[in-house]
C-alpha atoms as a PDB file:
ATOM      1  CA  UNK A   1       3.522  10.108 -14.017  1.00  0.00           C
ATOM      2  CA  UNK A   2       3.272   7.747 -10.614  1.00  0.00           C
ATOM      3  CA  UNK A   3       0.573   8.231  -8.119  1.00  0.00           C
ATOM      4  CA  UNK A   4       1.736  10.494  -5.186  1.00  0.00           C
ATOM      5  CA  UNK A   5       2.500   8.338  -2.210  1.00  0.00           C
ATOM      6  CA  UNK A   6       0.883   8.313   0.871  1.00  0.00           C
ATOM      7  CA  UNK A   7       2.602  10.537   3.134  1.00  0.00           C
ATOM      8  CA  UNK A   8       2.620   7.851   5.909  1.00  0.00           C
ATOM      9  CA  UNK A   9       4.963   6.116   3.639  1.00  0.00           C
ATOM     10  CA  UNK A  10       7.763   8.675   3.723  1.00  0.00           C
ATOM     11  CA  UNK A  11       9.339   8.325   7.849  1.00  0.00           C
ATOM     12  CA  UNK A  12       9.904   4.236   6.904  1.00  0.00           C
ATOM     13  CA  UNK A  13      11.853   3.586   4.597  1.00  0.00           C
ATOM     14  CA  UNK A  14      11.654  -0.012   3.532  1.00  0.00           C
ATOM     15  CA  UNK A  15       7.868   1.255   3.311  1.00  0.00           C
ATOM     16  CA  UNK A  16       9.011   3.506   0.775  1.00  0.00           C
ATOM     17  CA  UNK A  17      11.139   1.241  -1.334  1.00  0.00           C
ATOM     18  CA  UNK A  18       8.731  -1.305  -1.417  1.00  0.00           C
ATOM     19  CA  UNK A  19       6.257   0.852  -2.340  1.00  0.00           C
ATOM     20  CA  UNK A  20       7.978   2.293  -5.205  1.00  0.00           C
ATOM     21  CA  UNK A  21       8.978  -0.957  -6.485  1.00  0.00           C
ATOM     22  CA  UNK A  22       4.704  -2.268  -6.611  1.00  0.00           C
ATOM     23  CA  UNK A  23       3.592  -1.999 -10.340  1.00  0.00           C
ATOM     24  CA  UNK A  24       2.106   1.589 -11.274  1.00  0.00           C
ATOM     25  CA  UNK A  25      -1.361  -0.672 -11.482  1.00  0.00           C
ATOM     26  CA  UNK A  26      -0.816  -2.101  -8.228  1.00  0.00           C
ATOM     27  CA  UNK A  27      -0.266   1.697  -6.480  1.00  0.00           C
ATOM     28  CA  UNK A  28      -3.177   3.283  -8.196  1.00  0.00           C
ATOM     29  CA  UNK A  29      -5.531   0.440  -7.222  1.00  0.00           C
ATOM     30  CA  UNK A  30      -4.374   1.012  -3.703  1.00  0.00           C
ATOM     31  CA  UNK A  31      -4.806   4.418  -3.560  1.00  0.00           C
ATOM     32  CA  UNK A  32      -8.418   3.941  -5.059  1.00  0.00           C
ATOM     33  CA  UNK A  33      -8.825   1.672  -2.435  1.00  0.00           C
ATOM     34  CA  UNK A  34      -7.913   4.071   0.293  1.00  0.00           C
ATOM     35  CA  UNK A  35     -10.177   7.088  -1.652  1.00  0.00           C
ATOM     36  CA  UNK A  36     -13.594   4.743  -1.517  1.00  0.00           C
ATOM     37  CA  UNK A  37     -13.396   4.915   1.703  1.00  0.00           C
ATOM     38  CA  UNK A  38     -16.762   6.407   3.312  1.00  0.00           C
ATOM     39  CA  UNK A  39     -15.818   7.802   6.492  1.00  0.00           C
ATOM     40  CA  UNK A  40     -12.480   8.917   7.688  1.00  0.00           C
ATOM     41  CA  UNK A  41     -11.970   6.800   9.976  1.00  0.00           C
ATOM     42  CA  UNK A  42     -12.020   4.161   7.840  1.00  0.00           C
ATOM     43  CA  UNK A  43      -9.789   5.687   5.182  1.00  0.00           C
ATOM     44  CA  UNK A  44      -6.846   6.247   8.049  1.00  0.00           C
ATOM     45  CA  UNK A  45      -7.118   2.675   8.876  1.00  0.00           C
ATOM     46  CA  UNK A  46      -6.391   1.690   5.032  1.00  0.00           C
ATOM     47  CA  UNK A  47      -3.705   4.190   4.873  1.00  0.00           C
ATOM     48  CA  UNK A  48      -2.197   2.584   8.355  1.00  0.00           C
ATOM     49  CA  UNK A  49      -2.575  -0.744   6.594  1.00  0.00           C
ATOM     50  CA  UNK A  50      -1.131   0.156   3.351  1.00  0.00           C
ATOM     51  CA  UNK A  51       2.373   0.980   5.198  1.00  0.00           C
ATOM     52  CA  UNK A  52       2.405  -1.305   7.266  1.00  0.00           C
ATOM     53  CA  UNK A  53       1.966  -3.665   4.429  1.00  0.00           C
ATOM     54  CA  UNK A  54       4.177  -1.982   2.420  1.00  0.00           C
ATOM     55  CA  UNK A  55       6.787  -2.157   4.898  1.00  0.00           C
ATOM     56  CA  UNK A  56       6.499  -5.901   4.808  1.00  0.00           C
ATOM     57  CA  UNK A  57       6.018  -5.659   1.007  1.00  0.00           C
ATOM     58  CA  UNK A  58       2.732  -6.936   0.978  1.00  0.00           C
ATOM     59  CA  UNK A  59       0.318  -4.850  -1.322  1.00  0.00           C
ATOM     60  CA  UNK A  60      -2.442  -4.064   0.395  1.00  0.00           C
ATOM     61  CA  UNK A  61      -6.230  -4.861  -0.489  1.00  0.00           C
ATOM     62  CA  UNK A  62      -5.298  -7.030  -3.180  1.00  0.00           C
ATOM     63  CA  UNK A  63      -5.870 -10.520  -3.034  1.00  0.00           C
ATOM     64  CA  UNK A  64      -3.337 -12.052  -5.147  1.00  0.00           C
ATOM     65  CA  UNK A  65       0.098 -11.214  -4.381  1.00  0.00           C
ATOM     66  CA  UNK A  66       3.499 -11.824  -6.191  1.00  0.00           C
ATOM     67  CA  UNK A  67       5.458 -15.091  -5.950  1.00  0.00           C
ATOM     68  CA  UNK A  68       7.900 -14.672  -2.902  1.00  0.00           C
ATOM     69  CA  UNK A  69       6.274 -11.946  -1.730  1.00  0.00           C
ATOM     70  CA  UNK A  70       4.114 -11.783   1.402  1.00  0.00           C
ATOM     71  CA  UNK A  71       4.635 -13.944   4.546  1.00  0.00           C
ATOM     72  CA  UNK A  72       4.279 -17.617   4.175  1.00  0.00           C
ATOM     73  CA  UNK A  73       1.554 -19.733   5.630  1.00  0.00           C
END
């Protein structure tokens, strides 16, 4: 069963493609990220992040990211 997506996600759709191509791990540890949030403000923020990171196919909140993946630096 995959994690729902978040529904910011769903208007882009290299967001959404992206998305659904991150590892099942790397999805739910996103959305876990997004749910520990304490205040929602804070938890719109992460879900603002996570597509526009997604859209760039970044995964957000995790440190390591995949090989060719990510902008360069």
């Amino acid at each position: 069963m995959r994690p729902p997506v978040p529904e910011e996600l769903a208007p882009d759709p290299a967001a959404r493609e992206h998305w659904n191509a991150f590892p099942r791990s790397a999805r739910r540890a996103i959305l876990e990220w997004i749910g520990n949030a304490r205040t929602p403000p804070t938890r719109e923020a992460r879900i603002q992040r996570t597509a526009a990171d997604a859209a760039r196919n970044i995964r957000a909140s995790q440190w390591r990211q995949p090989q060719g993946s990510g902008p360069r630096r």
